[in-house]
Protein backbone atom coordinates (compact mmCIF):
# COMPACT_ATOMS: atom_id res chain seq x y z
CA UNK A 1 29.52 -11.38 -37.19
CA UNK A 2 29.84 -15.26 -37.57
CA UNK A 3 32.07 -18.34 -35.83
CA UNK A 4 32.17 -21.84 -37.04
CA UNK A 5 31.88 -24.10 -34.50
CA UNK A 6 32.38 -27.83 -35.57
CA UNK A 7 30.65 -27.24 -38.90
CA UNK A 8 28.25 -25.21 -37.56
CA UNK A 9 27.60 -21.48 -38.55
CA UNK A 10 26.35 -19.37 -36.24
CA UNK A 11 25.49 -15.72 -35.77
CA UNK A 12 26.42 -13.73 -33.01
CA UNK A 13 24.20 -10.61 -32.86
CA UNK A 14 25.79 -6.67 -33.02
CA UNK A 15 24.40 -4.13 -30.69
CA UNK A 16 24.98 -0.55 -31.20
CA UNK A 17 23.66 2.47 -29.14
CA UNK A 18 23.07 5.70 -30.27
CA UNK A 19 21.99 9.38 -29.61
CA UNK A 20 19.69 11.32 -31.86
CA UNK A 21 18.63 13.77 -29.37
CA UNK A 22 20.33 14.48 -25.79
CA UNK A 23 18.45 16.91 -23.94
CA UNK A 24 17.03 18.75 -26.66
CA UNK A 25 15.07 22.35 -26.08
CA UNK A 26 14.67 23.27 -29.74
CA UNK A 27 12.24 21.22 -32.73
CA UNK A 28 15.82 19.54 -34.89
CA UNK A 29 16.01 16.36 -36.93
CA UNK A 30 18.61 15.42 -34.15
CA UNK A 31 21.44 13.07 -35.54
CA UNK A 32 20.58 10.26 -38.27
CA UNK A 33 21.52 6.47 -37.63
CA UNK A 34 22.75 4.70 -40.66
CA UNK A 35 21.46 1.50 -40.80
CA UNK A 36 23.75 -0.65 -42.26
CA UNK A 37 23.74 -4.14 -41.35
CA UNK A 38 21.40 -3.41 -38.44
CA UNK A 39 17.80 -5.14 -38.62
CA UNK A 40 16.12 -3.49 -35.50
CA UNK A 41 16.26 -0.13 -33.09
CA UNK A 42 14.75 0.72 -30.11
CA UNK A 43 14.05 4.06 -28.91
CA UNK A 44 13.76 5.43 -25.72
CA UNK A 45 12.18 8.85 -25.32
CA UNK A 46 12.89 10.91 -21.79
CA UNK A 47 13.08 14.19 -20.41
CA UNK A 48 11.42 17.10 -18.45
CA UNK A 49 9.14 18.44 -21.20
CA UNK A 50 5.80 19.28 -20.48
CA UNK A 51 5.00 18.98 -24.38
CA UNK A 52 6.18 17.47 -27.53
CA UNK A 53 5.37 16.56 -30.82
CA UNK A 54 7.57 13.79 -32.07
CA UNK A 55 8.23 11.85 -36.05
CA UNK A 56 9.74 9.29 -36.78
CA UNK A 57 11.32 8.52 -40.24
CA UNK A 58 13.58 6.74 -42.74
CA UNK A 59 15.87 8.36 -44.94
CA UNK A 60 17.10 7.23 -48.40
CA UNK A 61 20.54 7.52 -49.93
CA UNK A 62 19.01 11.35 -51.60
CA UNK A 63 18.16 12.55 -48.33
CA UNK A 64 14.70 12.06 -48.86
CA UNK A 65 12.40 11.79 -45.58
CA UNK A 66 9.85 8.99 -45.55
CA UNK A 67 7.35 8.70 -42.13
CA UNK A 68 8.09 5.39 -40.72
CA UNK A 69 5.55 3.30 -38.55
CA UNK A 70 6.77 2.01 -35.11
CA UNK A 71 5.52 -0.02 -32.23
CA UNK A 72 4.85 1.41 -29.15
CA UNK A 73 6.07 -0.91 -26.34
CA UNK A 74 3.54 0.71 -23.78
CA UNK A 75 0.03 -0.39 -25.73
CA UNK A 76 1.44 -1.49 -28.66
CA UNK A 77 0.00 0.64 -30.81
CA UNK A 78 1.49 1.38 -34.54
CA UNK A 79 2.19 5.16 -34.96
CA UNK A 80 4.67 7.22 -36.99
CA UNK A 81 5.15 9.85 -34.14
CA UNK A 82 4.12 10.66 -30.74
CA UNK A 83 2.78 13.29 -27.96
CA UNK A 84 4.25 11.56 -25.26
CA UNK A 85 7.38 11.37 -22.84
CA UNK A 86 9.06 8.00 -21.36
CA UNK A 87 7.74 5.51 -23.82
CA UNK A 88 9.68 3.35 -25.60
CA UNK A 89 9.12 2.11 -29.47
CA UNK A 90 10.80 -0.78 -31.52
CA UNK A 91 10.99 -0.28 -35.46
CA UNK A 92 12.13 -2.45 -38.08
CA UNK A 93 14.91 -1.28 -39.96
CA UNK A 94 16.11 -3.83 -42.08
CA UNK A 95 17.00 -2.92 -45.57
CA UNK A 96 16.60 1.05 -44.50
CA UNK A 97 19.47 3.30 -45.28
CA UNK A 98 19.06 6.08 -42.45
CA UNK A 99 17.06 6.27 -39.35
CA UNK A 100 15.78 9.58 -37.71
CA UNK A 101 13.76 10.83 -34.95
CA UNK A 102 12.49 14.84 -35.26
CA UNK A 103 11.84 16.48 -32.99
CA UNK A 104 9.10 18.78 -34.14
CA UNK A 105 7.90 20.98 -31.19
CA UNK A 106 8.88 20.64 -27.49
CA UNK A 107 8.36 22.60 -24.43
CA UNK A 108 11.06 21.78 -22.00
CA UNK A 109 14.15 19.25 -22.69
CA UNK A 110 13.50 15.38 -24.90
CA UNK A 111 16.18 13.07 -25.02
CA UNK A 112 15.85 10.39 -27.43
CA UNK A 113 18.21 7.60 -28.07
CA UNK A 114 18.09 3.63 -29.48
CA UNK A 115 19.66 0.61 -29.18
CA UNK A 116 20.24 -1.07 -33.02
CA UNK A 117 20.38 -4.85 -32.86
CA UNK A 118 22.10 -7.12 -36.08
């Protein structure tokens, strides 16, 4: 989005929030978040498991699942999934069609949701 101001263009910034998993007990590719004008997610991961295994991925416009590399906001460490509960990970989007988060195997409940900035 964009207001003039005196000559000026500026860009206000879009914020979206969205659910892929809410309080999953079964491995499912959960819901997938389509990109469009969005240049950055966050993702939260939460719940009681005791184990999980965890992927993260893009998806182009054939459906096609590619492993996508995030940042993990704990140690920032790169990594395309995870073991772990309560962390939180930023990924670039930009230019992506569709965003998804598997869940692969969990023991327990995972909820995983994001927070896509313009």
């Amino acid at each position: 989005m964009t207001e003039t101001d005196e000559n000026i263009l500026k860009t206000i910034p879009d914020k979206a929030t969205f659910t892929f998993h809410e309080a999953t007990t079964a491995p499912s590719e959960g819901e997938e978040f389509v990109v469009s004008h969005y240049r950055d997610i966050t993702v939260k991961i939460s719940g009681s498991s005791t184990s999980r295994e965890i992927k993260f991925f893009a998806v182009d416009e054939n459906g096609e699942k590619t492993e996508i590399a995030g940042t993990n906001k704990t140690d920032f460490q790169l990594g395309t999934g995870t073991l772990n509960t309560n962390e939180i990970w930023d990924f670039d989007i930009a230019g992506l069609f569709k965003f998804m988060v598997e869940v692969v195997s969990v023991n327990g409940d995972v909820t995983i949701k994001g927070i896509a900035v313009s």
